[in-house]
C-alpha atoms as a PDB file:
ATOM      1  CA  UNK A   1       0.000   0.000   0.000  1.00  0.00           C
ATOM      2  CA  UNK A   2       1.198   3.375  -0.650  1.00  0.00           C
ATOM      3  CA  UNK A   3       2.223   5.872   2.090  1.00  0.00           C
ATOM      4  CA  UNK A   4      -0.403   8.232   0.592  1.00  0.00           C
ATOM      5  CA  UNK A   5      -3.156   5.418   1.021  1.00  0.00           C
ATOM      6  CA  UNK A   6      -2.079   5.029   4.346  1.00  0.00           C
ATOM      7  CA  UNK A   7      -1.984   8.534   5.555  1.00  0.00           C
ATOM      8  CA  UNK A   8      -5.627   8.547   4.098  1.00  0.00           C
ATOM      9  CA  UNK A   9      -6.552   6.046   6.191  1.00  0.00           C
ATOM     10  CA  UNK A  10      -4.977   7.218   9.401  1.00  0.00           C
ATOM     11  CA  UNK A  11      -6.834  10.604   8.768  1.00  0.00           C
ATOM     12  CA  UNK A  12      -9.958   9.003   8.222  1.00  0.00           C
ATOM     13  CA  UNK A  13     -10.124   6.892  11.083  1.00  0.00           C
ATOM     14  CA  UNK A  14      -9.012  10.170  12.901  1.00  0.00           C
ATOM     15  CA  UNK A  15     -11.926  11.991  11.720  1.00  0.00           C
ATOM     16  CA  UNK A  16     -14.185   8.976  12.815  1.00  0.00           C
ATOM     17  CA  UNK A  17     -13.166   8.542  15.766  1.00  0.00           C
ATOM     18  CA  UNK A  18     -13.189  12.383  16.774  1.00  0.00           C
ATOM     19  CA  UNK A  19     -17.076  12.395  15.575  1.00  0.00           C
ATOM     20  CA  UNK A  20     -17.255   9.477  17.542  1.00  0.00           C
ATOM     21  CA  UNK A  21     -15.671  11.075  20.521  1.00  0.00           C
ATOM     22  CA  UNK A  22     -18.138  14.476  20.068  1.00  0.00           C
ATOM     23  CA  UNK A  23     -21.458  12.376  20.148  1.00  0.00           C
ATOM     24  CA  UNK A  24     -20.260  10.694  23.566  1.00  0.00           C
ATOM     25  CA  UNK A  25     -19.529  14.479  24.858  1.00  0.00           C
ATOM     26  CA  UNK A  26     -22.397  15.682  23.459  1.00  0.00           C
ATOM     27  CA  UNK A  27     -25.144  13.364  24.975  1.00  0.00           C
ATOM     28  CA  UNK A  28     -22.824  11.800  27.930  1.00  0.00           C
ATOM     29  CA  UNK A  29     -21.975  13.753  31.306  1.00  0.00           C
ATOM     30  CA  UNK A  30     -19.868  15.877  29.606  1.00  0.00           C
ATOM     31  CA  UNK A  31     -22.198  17.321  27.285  1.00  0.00           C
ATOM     32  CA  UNK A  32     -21.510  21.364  26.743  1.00  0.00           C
ATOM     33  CA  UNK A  33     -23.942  23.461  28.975  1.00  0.00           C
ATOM     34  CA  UNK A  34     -26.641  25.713  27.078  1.00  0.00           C
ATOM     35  CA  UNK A  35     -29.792  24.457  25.144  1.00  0.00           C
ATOM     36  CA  UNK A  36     -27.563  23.256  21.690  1.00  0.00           C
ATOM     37  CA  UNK A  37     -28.054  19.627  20.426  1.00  0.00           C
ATOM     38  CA  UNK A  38     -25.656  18.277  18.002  1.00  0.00           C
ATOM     39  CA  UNK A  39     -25.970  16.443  14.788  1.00  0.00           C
ATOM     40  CA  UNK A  40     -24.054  15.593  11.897  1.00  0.00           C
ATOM     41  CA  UNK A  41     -26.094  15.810   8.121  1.00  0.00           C
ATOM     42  CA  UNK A  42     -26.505  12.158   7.741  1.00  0.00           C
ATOM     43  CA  UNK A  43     -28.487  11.904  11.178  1.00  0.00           C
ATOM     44  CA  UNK A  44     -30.472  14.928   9.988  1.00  0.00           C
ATOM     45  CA  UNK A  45     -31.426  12.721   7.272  1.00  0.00           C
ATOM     46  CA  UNK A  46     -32.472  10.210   9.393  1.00  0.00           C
ATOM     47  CA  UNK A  47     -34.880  12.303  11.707  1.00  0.00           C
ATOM     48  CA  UNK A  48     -36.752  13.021   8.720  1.00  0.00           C
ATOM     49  CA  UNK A  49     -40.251  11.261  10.547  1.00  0.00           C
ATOM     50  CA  UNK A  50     -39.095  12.195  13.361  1.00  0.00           C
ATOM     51  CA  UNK A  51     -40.918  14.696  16.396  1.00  0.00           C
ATOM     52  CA  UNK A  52     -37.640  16.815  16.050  1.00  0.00           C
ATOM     53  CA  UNK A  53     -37.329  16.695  12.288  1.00  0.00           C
ATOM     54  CA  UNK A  54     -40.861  17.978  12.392  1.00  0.00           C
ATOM     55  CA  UNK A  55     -40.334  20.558  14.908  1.00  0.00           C
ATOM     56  CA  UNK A  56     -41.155  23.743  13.819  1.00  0.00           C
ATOM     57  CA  UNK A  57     -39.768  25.484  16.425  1.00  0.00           C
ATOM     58  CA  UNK A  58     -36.237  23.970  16.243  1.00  0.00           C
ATOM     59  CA  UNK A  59     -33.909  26.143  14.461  1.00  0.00           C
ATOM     60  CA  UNK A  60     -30.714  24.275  12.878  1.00  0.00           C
ATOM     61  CA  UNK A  61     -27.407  26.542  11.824  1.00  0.00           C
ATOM     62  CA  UNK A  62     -24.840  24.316  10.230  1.00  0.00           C
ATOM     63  CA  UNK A  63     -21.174  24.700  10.429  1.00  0.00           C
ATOM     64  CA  UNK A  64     -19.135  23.642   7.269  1.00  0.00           C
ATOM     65  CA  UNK A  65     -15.553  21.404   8.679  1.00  0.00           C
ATOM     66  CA  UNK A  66     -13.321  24.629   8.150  1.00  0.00           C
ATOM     67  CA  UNK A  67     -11.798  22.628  11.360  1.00  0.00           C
ATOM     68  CA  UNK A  68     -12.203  19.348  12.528  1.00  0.00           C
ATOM     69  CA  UNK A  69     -15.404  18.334  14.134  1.00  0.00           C
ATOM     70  CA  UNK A  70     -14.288  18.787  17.742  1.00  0.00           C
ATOM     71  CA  UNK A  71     -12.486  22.353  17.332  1.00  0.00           C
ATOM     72  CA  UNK A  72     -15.542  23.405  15.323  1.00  0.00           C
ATOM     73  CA  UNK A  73     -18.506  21.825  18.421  1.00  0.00           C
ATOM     74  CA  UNK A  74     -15.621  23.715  20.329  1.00  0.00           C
ATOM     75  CA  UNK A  75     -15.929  27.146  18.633  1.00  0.00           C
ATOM     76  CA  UNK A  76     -19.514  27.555  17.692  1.00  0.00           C
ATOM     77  CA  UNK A  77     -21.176  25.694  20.375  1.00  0.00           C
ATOM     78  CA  UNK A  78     -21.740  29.103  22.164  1.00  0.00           C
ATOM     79  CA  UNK A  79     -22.293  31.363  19.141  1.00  0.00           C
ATOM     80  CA  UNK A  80     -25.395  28.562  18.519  1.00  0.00           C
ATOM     81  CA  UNK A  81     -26.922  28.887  21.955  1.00  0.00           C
ATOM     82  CA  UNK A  82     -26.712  32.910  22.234  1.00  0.00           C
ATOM     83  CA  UNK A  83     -28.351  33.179  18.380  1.00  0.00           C
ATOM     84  CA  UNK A  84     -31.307  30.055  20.025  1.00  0.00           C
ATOM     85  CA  UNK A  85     -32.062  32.095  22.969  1.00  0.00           C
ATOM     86  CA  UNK A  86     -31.861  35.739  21.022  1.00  0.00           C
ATOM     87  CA  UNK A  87     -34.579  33.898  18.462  1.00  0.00           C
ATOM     88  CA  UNK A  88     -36.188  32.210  22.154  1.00  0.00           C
ATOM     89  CA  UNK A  89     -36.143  29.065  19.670  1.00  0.00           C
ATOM     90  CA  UNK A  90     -34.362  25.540  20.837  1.00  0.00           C
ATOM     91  CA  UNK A  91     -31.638  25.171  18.359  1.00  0.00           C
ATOM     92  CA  UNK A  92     -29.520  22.298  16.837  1.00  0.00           C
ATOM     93  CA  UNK A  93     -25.469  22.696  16.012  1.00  0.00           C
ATOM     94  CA  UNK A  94     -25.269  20.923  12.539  1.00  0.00           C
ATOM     95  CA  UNK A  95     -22.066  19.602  11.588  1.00  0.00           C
ATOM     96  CA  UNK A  96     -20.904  17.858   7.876  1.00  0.00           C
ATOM     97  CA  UNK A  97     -18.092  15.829   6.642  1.00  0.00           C
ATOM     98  CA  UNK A  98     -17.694  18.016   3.862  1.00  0.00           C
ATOM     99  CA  UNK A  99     -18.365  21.502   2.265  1.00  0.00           C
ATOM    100  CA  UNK A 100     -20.817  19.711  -0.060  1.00  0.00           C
ATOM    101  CA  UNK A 101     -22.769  18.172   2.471  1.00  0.00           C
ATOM    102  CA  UNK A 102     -23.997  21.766   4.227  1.00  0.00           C
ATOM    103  CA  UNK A 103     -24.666  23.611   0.959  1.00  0.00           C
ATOM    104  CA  UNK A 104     -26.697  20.307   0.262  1.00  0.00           C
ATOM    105  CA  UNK A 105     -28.937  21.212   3.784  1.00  0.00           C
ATOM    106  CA  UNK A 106     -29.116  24.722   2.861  1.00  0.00           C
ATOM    107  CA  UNK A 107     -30.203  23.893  -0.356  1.00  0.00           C
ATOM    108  CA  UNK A 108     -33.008  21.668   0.905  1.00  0.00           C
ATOM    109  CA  UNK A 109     -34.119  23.593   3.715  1.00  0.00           C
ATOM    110  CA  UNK A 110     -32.922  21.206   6.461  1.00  0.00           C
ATOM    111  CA  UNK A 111     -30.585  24.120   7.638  1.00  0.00           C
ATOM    112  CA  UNK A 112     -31.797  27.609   8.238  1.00  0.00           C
ATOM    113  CA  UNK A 113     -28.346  29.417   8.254  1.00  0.00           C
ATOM    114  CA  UNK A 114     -25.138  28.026   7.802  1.00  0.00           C
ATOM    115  CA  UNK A 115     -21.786  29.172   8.196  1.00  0.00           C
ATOM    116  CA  UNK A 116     -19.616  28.444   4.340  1.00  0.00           C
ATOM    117  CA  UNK A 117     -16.340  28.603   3.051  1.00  0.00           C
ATOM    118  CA  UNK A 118     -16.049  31.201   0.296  1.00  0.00           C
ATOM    119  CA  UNK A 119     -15.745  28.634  -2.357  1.00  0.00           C
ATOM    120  CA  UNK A 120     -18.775  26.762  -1.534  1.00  0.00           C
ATOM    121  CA  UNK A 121     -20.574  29.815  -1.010  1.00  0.00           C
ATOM    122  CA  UNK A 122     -19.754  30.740  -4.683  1.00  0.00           C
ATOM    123  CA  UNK A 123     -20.810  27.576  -6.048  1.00  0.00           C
ATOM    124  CA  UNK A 124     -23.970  27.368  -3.592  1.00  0.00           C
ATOM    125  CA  UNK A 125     -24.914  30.366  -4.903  1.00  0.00           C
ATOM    126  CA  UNK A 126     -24.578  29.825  -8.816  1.00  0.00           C
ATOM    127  CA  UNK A 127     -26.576  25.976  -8.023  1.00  0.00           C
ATOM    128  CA  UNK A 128     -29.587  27.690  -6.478  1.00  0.00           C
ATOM    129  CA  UNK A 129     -29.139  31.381  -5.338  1.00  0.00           C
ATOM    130  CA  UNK A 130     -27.654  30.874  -2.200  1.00  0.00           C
ATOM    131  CA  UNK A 131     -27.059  34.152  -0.368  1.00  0.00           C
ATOM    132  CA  UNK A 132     -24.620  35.503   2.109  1.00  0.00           C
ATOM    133  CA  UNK A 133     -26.054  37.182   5.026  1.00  0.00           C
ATOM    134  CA  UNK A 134     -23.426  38.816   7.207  1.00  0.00           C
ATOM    135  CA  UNK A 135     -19.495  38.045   7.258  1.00  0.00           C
ATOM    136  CA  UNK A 136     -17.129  38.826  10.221  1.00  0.00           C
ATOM    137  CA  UNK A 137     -14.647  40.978  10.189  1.00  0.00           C
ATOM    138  CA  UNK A 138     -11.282  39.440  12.007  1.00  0.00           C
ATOM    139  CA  UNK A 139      -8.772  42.134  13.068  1.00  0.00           C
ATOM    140  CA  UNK A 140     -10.431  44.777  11.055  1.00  0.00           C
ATOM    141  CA  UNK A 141     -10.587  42.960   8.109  1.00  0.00           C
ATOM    142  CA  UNK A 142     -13.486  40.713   6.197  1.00  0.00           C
ATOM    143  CA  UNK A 143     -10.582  39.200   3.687  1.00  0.00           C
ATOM    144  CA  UNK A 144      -8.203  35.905   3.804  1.00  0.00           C
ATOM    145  CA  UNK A 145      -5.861  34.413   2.471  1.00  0.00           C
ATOM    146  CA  UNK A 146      -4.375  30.946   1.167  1.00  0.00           C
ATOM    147  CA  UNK A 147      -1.213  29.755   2.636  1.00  0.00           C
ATOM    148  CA  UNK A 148       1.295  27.144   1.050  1.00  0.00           C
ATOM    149  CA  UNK A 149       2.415  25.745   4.303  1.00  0.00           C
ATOM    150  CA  UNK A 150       5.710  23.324   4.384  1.00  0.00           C
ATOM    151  CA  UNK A 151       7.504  21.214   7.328  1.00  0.00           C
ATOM    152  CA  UNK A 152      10.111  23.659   9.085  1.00  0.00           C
ATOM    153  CA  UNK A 153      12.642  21.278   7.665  1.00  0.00           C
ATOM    154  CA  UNK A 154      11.426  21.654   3.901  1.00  0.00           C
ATOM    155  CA  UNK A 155      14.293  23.348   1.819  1.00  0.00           C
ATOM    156  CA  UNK A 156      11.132  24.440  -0.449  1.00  0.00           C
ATOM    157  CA  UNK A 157      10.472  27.851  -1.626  1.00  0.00           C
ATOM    158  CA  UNK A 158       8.439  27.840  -4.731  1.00  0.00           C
ATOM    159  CA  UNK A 159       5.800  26.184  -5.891  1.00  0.00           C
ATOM    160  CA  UNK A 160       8.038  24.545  -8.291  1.00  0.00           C
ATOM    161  CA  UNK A 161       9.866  22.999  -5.674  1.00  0.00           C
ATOM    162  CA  UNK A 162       6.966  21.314  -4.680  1.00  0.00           C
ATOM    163  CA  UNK A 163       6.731  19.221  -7.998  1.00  0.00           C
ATOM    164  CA  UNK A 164       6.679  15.196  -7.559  1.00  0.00           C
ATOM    165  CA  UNK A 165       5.758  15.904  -3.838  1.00  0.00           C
ATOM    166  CA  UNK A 166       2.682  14.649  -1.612  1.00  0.00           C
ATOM    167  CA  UNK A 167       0.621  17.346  -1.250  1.00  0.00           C
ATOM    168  CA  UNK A 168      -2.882  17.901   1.167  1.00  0.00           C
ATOM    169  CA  UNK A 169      -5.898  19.564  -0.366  1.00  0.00           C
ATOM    170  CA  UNK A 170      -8.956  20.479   2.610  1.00  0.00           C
ATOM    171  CA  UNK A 171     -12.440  19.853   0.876  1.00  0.00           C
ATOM    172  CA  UNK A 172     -13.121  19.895  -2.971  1.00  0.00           C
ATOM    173  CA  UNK A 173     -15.474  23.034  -2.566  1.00  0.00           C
ATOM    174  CA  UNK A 174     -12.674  24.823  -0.748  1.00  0.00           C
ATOM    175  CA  UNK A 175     -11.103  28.095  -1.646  1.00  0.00           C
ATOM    176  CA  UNK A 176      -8.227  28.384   0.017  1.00  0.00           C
ATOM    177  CA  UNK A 177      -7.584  24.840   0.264  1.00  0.00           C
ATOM    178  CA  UNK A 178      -8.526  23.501  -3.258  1.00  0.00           C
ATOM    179  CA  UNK A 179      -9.315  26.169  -5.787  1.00  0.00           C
ATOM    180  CA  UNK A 180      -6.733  28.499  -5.043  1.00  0.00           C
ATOM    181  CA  UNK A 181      -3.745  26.064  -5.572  1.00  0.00           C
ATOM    182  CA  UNK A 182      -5.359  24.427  -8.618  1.00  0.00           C
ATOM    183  CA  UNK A 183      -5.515  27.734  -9.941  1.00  0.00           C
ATOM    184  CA  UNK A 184      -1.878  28.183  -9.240  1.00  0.00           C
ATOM    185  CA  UNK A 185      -1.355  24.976 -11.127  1.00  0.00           C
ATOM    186  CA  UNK A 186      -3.185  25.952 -14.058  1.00  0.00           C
ATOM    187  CA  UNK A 187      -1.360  29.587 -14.578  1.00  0.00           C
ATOM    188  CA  UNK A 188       1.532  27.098 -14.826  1.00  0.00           C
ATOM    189  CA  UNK A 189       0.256  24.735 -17.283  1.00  0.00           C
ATOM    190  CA  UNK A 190      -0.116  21.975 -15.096  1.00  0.00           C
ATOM    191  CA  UNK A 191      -2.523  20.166 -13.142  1.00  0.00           C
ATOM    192  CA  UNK A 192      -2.703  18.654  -9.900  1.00  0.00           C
ATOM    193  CA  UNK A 193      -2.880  14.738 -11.072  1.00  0.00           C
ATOM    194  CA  UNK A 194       0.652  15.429 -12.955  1.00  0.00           C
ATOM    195  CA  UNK A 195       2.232  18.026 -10.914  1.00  0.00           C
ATOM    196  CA  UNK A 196       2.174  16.174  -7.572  1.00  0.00           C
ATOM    197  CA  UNK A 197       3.148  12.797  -6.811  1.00  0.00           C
ATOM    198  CA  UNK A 198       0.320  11.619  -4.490  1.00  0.00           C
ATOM    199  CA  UNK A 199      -2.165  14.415  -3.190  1.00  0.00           C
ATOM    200  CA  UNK A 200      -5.421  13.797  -0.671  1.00  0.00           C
ATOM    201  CA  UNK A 201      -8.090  15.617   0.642  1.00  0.00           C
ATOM    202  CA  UNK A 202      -8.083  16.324   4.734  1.00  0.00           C
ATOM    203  CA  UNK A 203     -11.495  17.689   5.459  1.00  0.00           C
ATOM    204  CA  UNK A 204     -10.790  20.343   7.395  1.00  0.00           C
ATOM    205  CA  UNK A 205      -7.963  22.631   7.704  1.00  0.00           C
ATOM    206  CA  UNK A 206      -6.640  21.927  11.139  1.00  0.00           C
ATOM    207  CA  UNK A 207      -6.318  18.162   9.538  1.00  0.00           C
ATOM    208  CA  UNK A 208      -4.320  19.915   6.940  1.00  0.00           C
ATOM    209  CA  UNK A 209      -1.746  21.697   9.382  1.00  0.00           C
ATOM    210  CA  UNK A 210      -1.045  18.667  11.248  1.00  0.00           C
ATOM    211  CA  UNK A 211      -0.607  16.371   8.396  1.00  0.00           C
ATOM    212  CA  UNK A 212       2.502  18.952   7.632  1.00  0.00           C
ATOM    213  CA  UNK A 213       3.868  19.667  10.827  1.00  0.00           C
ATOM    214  CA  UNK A 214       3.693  15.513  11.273  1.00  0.00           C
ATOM    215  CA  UNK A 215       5.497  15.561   7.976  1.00  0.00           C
ATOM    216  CA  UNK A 216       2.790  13.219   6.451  1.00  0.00           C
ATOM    217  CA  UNK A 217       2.665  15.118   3.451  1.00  0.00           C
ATOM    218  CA  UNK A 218       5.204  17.795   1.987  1.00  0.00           C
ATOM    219  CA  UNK A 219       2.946  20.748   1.709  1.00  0.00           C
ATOM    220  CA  UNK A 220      -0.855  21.820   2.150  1.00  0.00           C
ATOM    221  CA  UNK A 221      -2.954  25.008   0.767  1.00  0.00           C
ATOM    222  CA  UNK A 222      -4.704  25.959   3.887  1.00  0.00           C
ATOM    223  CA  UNK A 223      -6.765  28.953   5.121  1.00  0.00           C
ATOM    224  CA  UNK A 224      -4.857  31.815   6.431  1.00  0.00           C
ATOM    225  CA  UNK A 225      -6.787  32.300   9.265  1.00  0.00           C
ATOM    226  CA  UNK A 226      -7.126  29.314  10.289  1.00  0.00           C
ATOM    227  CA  UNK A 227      -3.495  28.820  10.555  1.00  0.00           C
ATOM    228  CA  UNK A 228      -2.633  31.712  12.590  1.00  0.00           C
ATOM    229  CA  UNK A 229      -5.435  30.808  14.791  1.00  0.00           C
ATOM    230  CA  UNK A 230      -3.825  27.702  15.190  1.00  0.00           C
ATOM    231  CA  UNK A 231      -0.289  28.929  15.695  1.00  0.00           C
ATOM    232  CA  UNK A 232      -1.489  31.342  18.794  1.00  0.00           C
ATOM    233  CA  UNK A 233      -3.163  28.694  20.710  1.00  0.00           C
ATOM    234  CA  UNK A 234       0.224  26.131  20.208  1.00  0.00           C
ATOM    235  CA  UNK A 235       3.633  27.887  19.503  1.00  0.00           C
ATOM    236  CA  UNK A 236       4.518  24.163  18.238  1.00  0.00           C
ATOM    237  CA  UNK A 237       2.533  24.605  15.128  1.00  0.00           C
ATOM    238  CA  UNK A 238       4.821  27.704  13.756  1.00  0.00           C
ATOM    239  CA  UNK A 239       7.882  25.573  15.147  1.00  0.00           C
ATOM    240  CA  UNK A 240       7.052  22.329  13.039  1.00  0.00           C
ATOM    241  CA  UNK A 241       5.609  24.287  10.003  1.00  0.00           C
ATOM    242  CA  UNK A 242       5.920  27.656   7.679  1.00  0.00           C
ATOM    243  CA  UNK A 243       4.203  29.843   4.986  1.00  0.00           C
ATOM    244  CA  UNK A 244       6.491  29.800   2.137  1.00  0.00           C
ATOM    245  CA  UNK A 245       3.381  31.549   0.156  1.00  0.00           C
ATOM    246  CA  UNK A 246       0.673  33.482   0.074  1.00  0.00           C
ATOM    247  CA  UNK A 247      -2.252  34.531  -1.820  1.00  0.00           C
ATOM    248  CA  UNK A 248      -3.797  37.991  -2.709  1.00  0.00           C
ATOM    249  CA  UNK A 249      -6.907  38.392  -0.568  1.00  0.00           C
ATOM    250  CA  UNK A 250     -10.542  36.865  -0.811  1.00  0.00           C
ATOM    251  CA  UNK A 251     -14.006  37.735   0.297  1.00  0.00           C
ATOM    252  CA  UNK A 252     -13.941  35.792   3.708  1.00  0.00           C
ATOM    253  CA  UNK A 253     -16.408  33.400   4.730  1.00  0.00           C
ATOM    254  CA  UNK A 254     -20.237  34.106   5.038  1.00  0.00           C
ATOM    255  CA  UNK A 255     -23.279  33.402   6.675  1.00  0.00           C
ATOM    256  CA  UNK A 256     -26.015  32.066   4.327  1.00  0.00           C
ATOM    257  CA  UNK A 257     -29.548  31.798   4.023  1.00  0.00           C
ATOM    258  CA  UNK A 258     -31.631  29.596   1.552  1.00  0.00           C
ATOM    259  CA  UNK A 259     -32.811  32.083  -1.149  1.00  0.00           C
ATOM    260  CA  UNK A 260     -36.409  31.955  -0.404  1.00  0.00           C
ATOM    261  CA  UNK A 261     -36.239  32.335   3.709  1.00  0.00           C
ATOM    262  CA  UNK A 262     -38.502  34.494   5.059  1.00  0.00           C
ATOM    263  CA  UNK A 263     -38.065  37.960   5.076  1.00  0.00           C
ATOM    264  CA  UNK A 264     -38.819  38.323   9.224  1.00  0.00           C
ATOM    265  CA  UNK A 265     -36.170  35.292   9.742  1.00  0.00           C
ATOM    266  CA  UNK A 266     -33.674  36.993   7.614  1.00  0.00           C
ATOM    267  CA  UNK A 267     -34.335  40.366   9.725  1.00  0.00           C
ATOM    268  CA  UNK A 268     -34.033  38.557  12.851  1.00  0.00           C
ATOM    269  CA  UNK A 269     -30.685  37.190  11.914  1.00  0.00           C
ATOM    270  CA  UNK A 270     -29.231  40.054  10.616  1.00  0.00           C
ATOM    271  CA  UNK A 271     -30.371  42.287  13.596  1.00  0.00           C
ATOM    272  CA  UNK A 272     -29.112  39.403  15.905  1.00  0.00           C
ATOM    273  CA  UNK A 273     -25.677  38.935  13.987  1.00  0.00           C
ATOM    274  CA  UNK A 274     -24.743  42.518  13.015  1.00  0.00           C
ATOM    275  CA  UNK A 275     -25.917  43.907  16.761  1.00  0.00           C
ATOM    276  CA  UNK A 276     -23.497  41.574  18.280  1.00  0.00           C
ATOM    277  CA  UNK A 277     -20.352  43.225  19.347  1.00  0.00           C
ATOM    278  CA  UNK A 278     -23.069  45.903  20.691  1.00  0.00           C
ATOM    279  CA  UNK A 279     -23.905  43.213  23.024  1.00  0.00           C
ATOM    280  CA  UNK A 280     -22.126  42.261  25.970  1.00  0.00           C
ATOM    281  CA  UNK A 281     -22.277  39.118  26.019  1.00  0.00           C
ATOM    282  CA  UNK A 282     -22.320  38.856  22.433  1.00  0.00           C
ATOM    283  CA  UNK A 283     -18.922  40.139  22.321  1.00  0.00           C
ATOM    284  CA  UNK A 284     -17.859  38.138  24.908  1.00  0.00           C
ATOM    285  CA  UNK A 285     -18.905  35.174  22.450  1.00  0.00           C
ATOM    286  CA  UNK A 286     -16.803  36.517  19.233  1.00  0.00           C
ATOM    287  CA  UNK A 287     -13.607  37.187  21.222  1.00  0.00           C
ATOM    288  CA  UNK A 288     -12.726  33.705  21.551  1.00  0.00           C
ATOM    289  CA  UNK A 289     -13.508  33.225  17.962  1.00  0.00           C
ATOM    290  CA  UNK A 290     -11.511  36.261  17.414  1.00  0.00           C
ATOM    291  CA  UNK A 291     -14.391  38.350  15.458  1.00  0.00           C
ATOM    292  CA  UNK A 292     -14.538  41.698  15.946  1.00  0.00           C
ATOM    293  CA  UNK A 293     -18.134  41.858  14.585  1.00  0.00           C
ATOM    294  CA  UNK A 294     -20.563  40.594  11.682  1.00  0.00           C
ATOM    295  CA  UNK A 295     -21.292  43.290   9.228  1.00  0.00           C
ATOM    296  CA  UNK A 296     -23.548  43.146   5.438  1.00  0.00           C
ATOM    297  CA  UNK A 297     -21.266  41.757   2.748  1.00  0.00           C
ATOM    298  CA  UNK A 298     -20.550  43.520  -0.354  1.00  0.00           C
ATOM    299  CA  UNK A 299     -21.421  41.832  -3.894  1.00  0.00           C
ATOM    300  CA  UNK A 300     -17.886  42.267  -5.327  1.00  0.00           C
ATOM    301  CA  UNK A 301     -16.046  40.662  -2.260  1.00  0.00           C
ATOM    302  CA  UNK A 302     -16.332  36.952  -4.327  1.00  0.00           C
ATOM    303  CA  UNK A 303     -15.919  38.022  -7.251  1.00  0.00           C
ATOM    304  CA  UNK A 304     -11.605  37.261  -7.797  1.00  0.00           C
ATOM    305  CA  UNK A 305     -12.996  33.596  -6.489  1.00  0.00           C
ATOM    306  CA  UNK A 306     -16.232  33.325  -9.335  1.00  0.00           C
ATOM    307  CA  UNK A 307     -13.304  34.825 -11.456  1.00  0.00           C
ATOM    308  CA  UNK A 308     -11.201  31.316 -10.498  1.00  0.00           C
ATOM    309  CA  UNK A 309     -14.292  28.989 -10.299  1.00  0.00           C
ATOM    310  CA  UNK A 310     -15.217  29.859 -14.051  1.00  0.00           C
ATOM    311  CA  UNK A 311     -11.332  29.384 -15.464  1.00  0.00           C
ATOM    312  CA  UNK A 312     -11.487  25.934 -13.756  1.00  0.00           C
ATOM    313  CA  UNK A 313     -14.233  24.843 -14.207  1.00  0.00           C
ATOM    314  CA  UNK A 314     -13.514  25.043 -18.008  1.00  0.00           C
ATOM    315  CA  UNK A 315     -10.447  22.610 -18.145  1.00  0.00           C
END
C-alpha cells in the first residue's frame, strides 16, 4: 500500500473517531452546557419522521468542517446557543463531513443558516441562489488568504519545488484549500494529477496543518486564518511548520440563508448577527472566535474567487 493510502486512512479513522468522541460528549456527562443539540447531516437525514425533524420550532445553523469536528462543536457551540435564545427558539449545532454536504442542507431547507467557506458559497450560490447574510470581520478585516504551508525542515520555496511531492488539499469546494492552488497549477500549465506525486483531501484545515507539521505530506494550501489561529493557541505549530506563500486576498467566509427564507427570519438574523459586538455578552462570544463583529457583505467581495471557479471549471 502506498504511504499516501495510508496517511488517508490514518486521517480518516481520525476523523471517525473524533465524531465518535463528540457524540459521547455531546449526549454523555460531559455534554456542553446551554440548550444546543448536536448532529451531523446524515443523522439529519435520518430524523426526517421524526418529532424533532418535524419541529417547527427547532432552528438548525450548520457549520461547514473549516476545522475538525471537535475544534468546530468547540468554537460555535456558544455562538449557537446565544443566536437560540436571542430567536427564544431551541436550536440544533449541525455539523458535515464536507463543504458539499452543508450547501446540500441549505439547499433543501434542512438548515436555516449556515456558516460556508467562500468557495462553496460561490458555487452554492450559482446551483440555487444561495445568499450571504453577514461576514465577520477578524482584526479589522473581512478578507483571507491561502497559505502554502511546508515542514520547518522543507528546503522548499516555490511552488516549483513542490513538484513530484505529496501534497494535502482540505475539501473539494474549498477556496483556500482547493481552488486556489489548482488555480496556481493551471497559470503554470499543469494540473494537480501530474504536478504532484500523491495528493489527498483532509477535510478540514486543522487536519491539513497537522498532516505537515507531522510531515505526512510535503505541503498543504490551507486557510490563512485558520493557521494563525492555530499557531497562537500552540507555539509548536509555527515551530514544526511555515508559509512559504501566500495569496492575494478573498471575500472571507459568510453566513447564508436559503434564497427563499422568510423575510422576518432573515431580519431577525441580521439584527441578531450585526448587533453583536453591541452586546455584551455577544462580544464576549466573538472574542474567543476572534471576530470583531458581523457586518452586510458587499457583492464584489467573491468576485476574484467566481473569477477562479469559471477558469477551472472550463479545463
Amino acid at each position: 500500500m502506498r504511504r499516501t493510502d495510508l496517511l488517508l486512512l490514518g486521517l480518516i479513522a481520525a476523523l471517525f473517531v473524533g465524531a465518535m468522541v463528540l457524540l459521547v460528549n455531546a449526549y454523555g456527562e460531559g455534554s456542553p452546557k446551554g440548550d444546543v443539540a448536536l448532529s451531523f447531516s446524515d443523522l439529519v437525514q435520518q430524523r426526517k419522521g421524526s418529532d424533532s425533524a418535524s419541529d417547527p420550532s427547532l432552528f438548525r445553523f450548520a457549520v461547514a468542517p473549516v476545522m475538525s469536528p471537535r475544534a468546530t462543536l468547540e468554537n460555535y457551540h456558544a455562538l449557537a446557543a446565544y443566536i437560540g435564545k436571542r430567536l427564544g427558539r431551541p436550536v440544533e449545532l449541525v455539523q458535515g463531513k464536507s463543504y458539499a454536504e452543508i450547501n446540500a442542507l441549505v439547499r433543501s431547507g434542512d438548515v436555516s443558516l449556515a456558516w460556508v467557506c467562500s468557495g462553496a458559497y460561490v458555487i452554492g450560490r450559482r446551483e440555487f441562489g444561495m445568499q450571504a447574510l453577514a461576514v465577520p470581520v477578524v482584526n479589522g478585516d473581512k478578507t483571507y488568504r491561502s497559505y502554502l504551508i511546508v515542514p520547518s525542515s522543507s528546503t522548499a520555496r516555490t511552488w516549483e519545488d513542490l513538484r513530484r511531492k505529496t501534497f494535502a488539499f482540505t475539501d473539494p469546494l474549498s477556496n483556500t484549500g482547493r481552488l486556489v492552488p489548482v488555480y496556481v497549477l493551471y497559470k503554470m500549465g499543469e494540473t494537480p494529477q501530474r504536478f504532484f506525486k500523491d495528493f489527498i483531501f483532509t477535510y478540514s484545515h486543522d487536519k491539513s496543518v497537522e498532516a505537515v507539521a507531522e510531515g505526512l505530506v510535503d505541503a498543504a494550501a490551507v486557510d490563512s486564518l485558520v493557521y494563525d489561529f492555530l499557531v497562537r493557541q500552540d507555539p509548536s505549530v509555527g515551530a514544526k511548520t511555515k508559509v512559504i506563500w501566500e495569496s492575494p486576498a478573498f471575500g472571507i467566509n459568510p453566513l447564508v440563508v436559503h434564497p427563499n427564507a422568510s423575510p422576518e427570519l432573515r431580519r431577525q438574523l441580521e439584527s441578531i448577527l450585526l448587533s453583536m459586538s453591541a452586546d455584551p455578552a455577544g462580544r464576549a462570544l466573538l472574542a474567543p472566535l476572534e471576530i470583531d463583529t458581523f457586518v452586510k457583505p458587499e457583492p464584489h467581495d467573491y468576485d476574484a474567487i467566481e473569477a477562479m471557479v469559471q477558469i477551472t471549471d472550463s479545463q
